[in-house]
C-alpha atoms as a PDB file:
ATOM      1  CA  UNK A   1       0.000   0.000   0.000  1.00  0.00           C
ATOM      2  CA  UNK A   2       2.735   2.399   1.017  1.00  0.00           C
ATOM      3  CA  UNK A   3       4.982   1.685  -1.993  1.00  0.00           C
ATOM      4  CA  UNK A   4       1.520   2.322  -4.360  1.00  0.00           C
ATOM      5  CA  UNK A   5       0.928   5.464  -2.622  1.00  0.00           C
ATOM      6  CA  UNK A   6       4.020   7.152  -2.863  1.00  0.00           C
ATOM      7  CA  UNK A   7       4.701   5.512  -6.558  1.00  0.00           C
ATOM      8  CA  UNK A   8       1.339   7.255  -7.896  1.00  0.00           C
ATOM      9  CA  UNK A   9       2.354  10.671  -5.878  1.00  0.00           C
ATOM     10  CA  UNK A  10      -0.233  10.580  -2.751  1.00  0.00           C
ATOM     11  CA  UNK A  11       1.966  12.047  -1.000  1.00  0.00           C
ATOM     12  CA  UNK A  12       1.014  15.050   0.419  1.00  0.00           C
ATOM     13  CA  UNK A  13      -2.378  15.218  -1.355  1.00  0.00           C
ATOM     14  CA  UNK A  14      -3.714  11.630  -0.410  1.00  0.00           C
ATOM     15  CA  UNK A  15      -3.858   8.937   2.990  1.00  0.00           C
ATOM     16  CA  UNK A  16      -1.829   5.946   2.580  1.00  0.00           C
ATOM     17  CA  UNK A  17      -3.431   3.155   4.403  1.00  0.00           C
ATOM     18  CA  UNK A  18      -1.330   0.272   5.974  1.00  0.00           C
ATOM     19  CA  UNK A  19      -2.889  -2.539   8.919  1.00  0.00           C
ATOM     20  CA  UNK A  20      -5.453  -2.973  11.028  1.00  0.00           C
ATOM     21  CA  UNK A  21      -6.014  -4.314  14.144  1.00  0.00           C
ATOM     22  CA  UNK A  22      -8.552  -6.764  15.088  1.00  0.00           C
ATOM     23  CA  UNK A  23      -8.162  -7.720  19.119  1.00  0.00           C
ATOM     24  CA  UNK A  24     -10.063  -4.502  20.708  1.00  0.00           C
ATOM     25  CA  UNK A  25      -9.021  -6.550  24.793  1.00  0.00           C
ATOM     26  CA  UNK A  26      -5.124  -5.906  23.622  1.00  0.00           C
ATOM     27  CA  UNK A  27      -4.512  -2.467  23.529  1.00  0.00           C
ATOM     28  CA  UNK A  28      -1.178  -2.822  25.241  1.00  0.00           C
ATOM     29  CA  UNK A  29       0.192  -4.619  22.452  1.00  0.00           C
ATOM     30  CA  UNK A  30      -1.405  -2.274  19.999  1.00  0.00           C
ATOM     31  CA  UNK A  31       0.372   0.700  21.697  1.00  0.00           C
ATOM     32  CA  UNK A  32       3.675  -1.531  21.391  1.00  0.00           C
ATOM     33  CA  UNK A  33       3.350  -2.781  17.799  1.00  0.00           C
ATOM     34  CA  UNK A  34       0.730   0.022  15.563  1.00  0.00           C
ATOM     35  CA  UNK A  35       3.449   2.458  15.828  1.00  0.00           C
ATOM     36  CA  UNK A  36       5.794   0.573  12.758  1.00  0.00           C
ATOM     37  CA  UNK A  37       2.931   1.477  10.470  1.00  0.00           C
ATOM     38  CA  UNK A  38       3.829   4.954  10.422  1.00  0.00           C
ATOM     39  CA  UNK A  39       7.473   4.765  10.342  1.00  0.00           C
ATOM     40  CA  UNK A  40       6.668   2.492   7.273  1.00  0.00           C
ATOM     41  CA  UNK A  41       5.465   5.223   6.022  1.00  0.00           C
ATOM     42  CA  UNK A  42       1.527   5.374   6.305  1.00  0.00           C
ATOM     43  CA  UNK A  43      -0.701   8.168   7.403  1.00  0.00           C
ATOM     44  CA  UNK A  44      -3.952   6.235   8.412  1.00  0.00           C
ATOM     45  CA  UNK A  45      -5.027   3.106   9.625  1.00  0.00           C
ATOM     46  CA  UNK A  46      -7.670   0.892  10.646  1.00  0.00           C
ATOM     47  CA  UNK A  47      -8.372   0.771  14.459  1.00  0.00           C
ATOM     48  CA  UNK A  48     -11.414  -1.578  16.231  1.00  0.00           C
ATOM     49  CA  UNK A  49     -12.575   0.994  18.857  1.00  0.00           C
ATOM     50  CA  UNK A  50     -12.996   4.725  19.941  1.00  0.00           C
ATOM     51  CA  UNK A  51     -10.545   3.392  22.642  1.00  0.00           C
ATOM     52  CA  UNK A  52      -8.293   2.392  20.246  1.00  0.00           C
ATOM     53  CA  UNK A  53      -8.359   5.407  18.197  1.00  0.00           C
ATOM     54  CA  UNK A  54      -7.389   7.470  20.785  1.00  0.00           C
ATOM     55  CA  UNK A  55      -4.776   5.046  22.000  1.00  0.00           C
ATOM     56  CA  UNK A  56      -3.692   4.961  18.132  1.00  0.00           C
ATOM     57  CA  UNK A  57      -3.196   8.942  17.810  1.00  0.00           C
ATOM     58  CA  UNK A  58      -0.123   8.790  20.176  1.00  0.00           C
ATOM     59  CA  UNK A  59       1.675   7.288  17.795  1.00  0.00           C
ATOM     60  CA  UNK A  60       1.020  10.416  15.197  1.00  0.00           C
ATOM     61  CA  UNK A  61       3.001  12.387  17.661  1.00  0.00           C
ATOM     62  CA  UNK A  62       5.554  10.085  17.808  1.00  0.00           C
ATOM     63  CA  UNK A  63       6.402   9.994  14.069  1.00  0.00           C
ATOM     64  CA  UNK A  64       6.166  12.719  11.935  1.00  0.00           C
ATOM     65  CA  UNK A  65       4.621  10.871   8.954  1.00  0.00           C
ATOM     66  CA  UNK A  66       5.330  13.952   6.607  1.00  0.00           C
ATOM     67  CA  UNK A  67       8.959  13.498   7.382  1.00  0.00           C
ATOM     68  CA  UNK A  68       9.249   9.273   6.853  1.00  0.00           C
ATOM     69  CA  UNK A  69       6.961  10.378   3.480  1.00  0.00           C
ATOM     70  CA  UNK A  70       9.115  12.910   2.099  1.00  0.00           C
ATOM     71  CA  UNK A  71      12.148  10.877   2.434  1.00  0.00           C
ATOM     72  CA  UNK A  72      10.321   7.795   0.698  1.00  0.00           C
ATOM     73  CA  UNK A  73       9.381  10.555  -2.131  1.00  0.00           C
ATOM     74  CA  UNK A  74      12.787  11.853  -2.981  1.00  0.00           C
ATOM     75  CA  UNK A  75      13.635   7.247  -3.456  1.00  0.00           C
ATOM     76  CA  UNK A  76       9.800   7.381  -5.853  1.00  0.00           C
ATOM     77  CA  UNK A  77      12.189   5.577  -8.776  1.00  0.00           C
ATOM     78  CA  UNK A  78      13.373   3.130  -6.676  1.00  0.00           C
ATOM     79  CA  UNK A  79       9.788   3.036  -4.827  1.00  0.00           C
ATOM     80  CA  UNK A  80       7.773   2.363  -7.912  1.00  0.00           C
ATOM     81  CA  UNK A  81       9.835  -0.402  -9.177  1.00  0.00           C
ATOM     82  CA  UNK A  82       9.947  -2.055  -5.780  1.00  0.00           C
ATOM     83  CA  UNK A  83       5.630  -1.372  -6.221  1.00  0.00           C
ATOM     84  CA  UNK A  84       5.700  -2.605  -9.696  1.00  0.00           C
ATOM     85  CA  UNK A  85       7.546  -6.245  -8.508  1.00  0.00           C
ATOM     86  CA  UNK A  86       5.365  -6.854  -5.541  1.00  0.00           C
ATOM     87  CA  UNK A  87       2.240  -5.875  -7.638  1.00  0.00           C
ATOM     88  CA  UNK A  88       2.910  -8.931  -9.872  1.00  0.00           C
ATOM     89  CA  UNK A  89       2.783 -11.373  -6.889  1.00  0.00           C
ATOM     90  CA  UNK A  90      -0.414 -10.066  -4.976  1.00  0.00           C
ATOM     91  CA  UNK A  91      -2.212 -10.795  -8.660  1.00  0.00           C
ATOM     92  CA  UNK A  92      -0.598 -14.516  -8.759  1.00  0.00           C
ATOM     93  CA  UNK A  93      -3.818 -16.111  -7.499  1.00  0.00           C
ATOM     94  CA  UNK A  94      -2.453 -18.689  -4.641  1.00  0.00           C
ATOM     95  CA  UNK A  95      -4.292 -21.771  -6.249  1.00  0.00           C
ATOM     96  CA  UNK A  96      -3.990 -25.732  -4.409  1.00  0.00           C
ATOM     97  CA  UNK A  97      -3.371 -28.136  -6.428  1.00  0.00           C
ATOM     98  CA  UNK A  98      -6.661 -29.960  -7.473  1.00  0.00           C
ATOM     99  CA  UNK A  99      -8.564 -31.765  -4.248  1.00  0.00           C
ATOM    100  CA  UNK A 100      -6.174 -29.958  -2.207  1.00  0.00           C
ATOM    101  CA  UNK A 101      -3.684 -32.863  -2.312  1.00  0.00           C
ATOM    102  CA  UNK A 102      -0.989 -30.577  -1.097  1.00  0.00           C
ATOM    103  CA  UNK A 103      -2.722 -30.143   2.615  1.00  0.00           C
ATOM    104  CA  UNK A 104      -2.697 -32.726   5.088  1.00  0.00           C
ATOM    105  CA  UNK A 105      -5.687 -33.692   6.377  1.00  0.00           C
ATOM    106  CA  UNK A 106      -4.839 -32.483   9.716  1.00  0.00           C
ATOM    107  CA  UNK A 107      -4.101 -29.142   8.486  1.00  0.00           C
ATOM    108  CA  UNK A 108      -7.459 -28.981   6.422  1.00  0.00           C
ATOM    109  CA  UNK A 109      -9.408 -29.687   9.732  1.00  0.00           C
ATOM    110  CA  UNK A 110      -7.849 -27.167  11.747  1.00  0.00           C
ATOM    111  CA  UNK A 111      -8.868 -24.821   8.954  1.00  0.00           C
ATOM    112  CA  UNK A 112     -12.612 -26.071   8.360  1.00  0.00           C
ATOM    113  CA  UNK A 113     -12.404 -26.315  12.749  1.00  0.00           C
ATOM    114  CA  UNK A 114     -11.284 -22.647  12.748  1.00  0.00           C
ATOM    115  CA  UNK A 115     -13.831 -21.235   9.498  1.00  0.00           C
ATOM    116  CA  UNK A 116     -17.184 -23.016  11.344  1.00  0.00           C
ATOM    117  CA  UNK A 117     -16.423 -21.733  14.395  1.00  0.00           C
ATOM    118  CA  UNK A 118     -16.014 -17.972  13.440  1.00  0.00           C
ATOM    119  CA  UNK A 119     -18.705 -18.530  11.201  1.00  0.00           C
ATOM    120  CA  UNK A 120     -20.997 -19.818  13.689  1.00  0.00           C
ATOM    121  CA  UNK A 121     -19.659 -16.920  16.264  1.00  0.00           C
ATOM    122  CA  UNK A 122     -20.821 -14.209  14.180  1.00  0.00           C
ATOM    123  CA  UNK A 123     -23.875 -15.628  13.009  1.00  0.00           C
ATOM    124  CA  UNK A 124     -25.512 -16.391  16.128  1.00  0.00           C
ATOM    125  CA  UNK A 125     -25.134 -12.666  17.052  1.00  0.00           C
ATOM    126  CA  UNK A 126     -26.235 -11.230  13.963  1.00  0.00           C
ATOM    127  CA  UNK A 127     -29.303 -13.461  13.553  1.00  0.00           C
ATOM    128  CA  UNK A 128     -30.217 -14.106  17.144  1.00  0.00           C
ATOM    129  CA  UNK A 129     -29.257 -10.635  18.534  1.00  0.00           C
ATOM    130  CA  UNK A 130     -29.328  -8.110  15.603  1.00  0.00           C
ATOM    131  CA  UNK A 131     -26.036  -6.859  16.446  1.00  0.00           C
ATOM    132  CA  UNK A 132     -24.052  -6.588  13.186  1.00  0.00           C
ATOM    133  CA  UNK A 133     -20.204  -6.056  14.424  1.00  0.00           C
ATOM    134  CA  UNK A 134     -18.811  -6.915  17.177  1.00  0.00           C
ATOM    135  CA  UNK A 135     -16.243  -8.978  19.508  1.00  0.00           C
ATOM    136  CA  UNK A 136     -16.454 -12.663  18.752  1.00  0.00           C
ATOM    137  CA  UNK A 137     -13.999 -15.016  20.566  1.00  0.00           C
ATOM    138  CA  UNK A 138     -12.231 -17.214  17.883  1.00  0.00           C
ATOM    139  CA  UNK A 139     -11.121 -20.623  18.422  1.00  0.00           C
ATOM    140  CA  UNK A 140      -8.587 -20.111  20.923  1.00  0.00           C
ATOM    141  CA  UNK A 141     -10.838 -17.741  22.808  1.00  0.00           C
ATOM    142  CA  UNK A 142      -9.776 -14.506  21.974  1.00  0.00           C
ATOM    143  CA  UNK A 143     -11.561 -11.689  21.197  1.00  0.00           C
ATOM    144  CA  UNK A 144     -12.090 -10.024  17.783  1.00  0.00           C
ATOM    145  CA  UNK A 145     -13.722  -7.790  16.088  1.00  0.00           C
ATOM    146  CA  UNK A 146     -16.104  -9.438  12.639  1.00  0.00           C
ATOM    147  CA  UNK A 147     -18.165  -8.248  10.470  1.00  0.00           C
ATOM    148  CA  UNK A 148     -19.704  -9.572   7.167  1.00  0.00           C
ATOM    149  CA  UNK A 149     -16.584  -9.253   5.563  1.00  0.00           C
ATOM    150  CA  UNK A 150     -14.923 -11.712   8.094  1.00  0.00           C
ATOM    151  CA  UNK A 151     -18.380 -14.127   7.808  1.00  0.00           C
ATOM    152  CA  UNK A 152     -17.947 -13.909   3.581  1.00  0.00           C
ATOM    153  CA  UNK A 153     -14.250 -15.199   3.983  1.00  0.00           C
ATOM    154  CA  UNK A 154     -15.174 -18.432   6.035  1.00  0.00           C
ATOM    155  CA  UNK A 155     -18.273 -19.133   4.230  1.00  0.00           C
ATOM    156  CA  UNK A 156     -16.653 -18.971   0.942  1.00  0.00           C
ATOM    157  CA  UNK A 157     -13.996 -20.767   1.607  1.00  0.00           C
ATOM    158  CA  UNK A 158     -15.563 -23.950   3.095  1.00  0.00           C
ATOM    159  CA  UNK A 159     -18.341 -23.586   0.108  1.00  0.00           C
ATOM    160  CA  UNK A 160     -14.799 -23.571  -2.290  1.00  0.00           C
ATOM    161  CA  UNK A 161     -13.626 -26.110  -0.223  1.00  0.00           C
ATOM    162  CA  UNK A 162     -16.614 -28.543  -0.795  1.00  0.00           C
ATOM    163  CA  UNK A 163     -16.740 -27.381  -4.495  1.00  0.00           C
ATOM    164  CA  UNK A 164     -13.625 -28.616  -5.818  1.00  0.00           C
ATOM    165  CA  UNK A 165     -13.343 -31.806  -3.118  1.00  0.00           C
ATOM    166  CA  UNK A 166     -11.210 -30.652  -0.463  1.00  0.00           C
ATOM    167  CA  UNK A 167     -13.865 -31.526   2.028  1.00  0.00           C
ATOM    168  CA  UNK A 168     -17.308 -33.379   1.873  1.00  0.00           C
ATOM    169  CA  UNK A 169     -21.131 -32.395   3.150  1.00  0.00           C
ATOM    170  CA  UNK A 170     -20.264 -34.786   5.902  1.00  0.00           C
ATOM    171  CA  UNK A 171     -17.492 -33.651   7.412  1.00  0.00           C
ATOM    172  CA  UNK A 172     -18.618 -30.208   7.477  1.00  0.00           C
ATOM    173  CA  UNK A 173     -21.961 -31.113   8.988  1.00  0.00           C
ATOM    174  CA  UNK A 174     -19.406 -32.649  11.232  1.00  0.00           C
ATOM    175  CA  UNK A 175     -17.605 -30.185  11.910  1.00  0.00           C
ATOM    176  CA  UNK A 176     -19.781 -27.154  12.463  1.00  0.00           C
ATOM    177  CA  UNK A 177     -21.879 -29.471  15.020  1.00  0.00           C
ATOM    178  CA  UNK A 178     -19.087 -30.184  17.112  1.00  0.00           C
ATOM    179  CA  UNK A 179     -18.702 -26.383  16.821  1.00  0.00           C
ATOM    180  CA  UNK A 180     -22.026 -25.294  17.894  1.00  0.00           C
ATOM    181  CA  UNK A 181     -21.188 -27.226  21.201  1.00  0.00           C
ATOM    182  CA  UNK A 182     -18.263 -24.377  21.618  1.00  0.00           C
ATOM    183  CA  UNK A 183     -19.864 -21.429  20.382  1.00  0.00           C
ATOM    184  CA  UNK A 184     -22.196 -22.052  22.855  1.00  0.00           C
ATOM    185  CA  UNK A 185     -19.756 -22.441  25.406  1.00  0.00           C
ATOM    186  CA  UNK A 186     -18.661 -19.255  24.528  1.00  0.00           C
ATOM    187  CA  UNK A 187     -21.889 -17.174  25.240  1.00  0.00           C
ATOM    188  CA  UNK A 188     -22.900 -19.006  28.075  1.00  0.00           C
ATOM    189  CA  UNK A 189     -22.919 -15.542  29.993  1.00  0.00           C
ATOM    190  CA  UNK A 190     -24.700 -13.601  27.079  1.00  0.00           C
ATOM    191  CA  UNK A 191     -28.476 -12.323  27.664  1.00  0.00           C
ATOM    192  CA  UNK A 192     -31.143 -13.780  25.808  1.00  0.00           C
ATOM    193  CA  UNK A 193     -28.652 -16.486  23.583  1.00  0.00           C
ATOM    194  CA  UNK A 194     -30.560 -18.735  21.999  1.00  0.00           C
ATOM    195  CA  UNK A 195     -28.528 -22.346  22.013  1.00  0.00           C
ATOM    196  CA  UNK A 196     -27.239 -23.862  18.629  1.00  0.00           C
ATOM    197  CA  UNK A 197     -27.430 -27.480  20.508  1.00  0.00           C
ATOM    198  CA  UNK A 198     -28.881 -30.063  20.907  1.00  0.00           C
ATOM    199  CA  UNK A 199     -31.780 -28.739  18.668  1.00  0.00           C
ATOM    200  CA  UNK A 200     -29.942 -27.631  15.577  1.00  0.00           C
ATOM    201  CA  UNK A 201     -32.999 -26.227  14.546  1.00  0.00           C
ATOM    202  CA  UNK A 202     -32.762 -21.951  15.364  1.00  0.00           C
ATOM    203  CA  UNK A 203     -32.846 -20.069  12.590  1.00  0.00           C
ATOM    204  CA  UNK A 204     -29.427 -19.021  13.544  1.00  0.00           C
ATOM    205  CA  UNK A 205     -28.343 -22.620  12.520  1.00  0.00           C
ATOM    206  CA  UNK A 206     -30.093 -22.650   8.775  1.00  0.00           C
ATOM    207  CA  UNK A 207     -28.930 -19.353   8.412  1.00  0.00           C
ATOM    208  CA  UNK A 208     -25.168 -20.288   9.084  1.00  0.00           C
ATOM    209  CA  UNK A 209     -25.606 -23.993   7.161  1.00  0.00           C
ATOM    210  CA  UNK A 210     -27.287 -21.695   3.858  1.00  0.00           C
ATOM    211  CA  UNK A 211     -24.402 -20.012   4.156  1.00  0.00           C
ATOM    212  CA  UNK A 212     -21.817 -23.030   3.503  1.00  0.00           C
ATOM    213  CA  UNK A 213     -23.712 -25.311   1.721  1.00  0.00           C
ATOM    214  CA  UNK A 214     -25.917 -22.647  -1.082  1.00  0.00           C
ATOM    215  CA  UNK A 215     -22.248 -20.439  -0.651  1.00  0.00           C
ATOM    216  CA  UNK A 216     -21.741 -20.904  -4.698  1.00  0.00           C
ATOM    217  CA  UNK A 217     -25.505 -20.215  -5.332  1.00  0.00           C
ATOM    218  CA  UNK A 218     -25.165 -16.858  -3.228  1.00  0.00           C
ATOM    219  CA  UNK A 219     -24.172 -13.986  -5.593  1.00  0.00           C
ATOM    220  CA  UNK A 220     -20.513 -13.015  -5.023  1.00  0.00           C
ATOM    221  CA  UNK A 221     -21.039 -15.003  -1.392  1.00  0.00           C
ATOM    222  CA  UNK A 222     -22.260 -11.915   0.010  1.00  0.00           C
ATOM    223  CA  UNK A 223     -23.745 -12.767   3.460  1.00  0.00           C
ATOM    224  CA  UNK A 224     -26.587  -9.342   3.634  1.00  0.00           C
ATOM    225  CA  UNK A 225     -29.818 -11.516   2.110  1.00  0.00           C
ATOM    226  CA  UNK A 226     -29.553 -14.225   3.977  1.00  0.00           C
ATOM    227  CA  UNK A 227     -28.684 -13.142   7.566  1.00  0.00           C
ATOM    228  CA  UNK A 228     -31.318 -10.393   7.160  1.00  0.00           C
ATOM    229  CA  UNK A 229     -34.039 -13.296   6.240  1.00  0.00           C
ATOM    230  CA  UNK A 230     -33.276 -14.816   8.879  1.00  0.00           C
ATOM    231  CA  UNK A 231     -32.781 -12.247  11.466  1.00  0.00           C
ATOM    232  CA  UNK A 232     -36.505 -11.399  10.857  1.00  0.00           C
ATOM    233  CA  UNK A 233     -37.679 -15.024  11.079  1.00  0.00           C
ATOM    234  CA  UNK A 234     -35.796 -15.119  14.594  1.00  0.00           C
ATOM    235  CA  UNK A 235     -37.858 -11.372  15.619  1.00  0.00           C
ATOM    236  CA  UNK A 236     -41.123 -12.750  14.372  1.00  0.00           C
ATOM    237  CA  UNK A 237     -40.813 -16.089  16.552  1.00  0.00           C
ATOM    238  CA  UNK A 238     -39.434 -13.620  19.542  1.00  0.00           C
ATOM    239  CA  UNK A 239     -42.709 -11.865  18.675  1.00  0.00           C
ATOM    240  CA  UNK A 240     -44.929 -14.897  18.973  1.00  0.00           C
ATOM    241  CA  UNK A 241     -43.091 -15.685  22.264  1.00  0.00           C
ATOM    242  CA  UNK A 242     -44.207 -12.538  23.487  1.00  0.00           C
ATOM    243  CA  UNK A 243     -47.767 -13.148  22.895  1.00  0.00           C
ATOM    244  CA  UNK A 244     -47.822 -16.482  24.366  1.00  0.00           C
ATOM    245  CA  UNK A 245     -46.626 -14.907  27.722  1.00  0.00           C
ATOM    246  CA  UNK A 246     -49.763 -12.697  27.794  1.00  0.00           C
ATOM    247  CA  UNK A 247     -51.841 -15.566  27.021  1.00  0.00           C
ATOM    248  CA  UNK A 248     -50.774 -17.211  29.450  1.00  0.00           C
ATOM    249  CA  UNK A 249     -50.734 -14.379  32.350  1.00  0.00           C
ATOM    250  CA  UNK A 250     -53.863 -14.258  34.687  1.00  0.00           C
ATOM    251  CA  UNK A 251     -56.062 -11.490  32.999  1.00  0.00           C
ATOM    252  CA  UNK A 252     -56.297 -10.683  36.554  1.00  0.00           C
ATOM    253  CA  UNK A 253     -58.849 -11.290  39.315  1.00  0.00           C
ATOM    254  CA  UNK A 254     -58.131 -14.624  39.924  1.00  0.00           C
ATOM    255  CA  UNK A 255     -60.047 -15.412  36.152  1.00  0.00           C
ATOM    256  CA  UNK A 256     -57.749 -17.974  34.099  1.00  0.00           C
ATOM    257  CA  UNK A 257     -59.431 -17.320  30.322  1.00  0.00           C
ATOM    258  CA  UNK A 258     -56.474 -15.717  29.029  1.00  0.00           C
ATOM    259  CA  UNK A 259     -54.391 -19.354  30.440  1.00  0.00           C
ATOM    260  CA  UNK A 260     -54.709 -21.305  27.057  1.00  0.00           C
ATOM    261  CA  UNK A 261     -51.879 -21.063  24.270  1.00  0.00           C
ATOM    262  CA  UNK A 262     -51.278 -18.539  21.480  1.00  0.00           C
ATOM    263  CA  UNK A 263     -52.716 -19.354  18.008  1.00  0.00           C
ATOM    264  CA  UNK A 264     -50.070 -21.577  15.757  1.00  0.00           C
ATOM    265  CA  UNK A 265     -47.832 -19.219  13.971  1.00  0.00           C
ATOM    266  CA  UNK A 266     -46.147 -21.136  11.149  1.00  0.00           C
ATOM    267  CA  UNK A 267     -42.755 -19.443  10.463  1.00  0.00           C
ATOM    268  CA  UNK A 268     -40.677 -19.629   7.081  1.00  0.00           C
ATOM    269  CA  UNK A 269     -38.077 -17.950   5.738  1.00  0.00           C
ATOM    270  CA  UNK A 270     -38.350 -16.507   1.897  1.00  0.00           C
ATOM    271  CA  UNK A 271     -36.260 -18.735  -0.499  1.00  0.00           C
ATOM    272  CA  UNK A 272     -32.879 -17.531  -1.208  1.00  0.00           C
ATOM    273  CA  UNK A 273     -32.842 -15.945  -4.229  1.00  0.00           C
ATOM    274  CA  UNK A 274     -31.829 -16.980  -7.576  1.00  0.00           C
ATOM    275  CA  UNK A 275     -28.342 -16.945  -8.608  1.00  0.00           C
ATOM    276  CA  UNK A 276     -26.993 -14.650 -11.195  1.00  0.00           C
ATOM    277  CA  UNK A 277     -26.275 -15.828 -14.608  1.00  0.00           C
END
């Protein structure tokens, strides 16, 4: 990015972006490590929190960006070959060989282990609690931040996985059950989670299995039409819940008419929609 940036003449007149960081609980490390981004040579960055922000903008008094800049301008020759030669590699698309013969099958576990369990993490927070980014532990329990960005990597890449043979519909089924069991784990503590197991049956759970297994029938494996169906299927059967409470509350005076169950709602998601041509 840096290279780019100073090789088409940003400097001075554009940002140059370089790194993020994703673990909003370590901000003592962020403090420690953020601060090579500017001496690199970047004048903006991506941060997970107001906290961090503020945290981040010590380091902008620390470097003088304009200064690292203007030195990397005055090299823009040698900058823009250097930009030209790494260009070339990011567009080398980092195909397996077919089946994905070159992994071992331990190593394509821990990556369908790792991909389910994020993808499950986010899910059940979008669909079952609205809440669209946000801290998710990952499989070694620590915190970070997702979005649908994060959710559109793992789904695609077990759908391309089971696509071209890596994995099979077994395994993952497999796999993101034994997963459930430690996302749930994981929000024991939150209010109003709704459990992934034993039932495998929320719409949390067809949400996040659409995801994977109609990932190549999904337009560009964006994640927006199908977490957003079934976010409102999850509302509507919070909203029947609701009226089954007052049904079954005394309507007061010691009278028991209102004591019977709620009408039958029957609850069903649209169909995902058809895939482009």
């Amino acid at each position: 990015n840096v290279d780019c940036g100073v090789a088409l003449k940003l400097v001075g007149k554009g940002q140059i972006g370089k790194g993020m960081w994703a673990a909003p609980d370590d901000m003592a490390k962020m403090v420690r490590d953020k601060g090579a981004q500017l001496a690199a040579g970047a004048s903006t960055a991506w941060v997970p929190s107001p906290t961090a922000a503020t945290l981040h903008a010590l380091h902008y008094h620390a470097t003088s960006v304009k200064e690292v800049q203007g030195g990397m301008a005055a090299r823009a020759a040698e900058i823009a070959s250097r930009a030209s030669s790494q260009a070339a590699g990011l567009m080398t698309i980092p195909l397996l060989p077919a089946g994905g013969k070159s992994l071992s099958a331990d190593a394509i576990q821990r990556d369908l282990d790792n991909n389910a369990q994020g993808l499950l993490g986010y899910v059940v927070r979008w669909v079952g609690q609205g809440v669209g980014c946000s801290k998710v532990p990952d499989f070694d329990n620590v915190q970070l931040m997702e979005d649908r960005a994060t959710l559109r990597i793992s789904s695609q890449h077990i759908a391309n996985w089971l696509h071209h043979g890596v994995v099979n519909e077994e395994q993952v089924l497999e796999t993101v059950k034994r997963m459930a069991a430690v996302v749930d784990k994981q929000n024991l503590g939150e209010r109003g989670y709704k459990p992934l197991a034993p039932s495998f049956d929320g719409p949390e759970w067809h949400a996040a299995l659409e995801l994977i297994f109609k990932g190549r029938d999904i337009p560009n494996g964006y994640t927006e039409e199908t977490l957003s169906r079934w976010r409102r299927v999850r509302k509507a059967m919070e909203e029947v819940e609701e009226v089954e409470q007052l049904f079954s509350k005394d309507a007061g005076g010691g009278k028991d008419e209102l004591k019977k169950p709620a009408p039958e709602v029957q609850i069903s998601p649209s169909p995902p929609p058809r895939p482009h041509a």
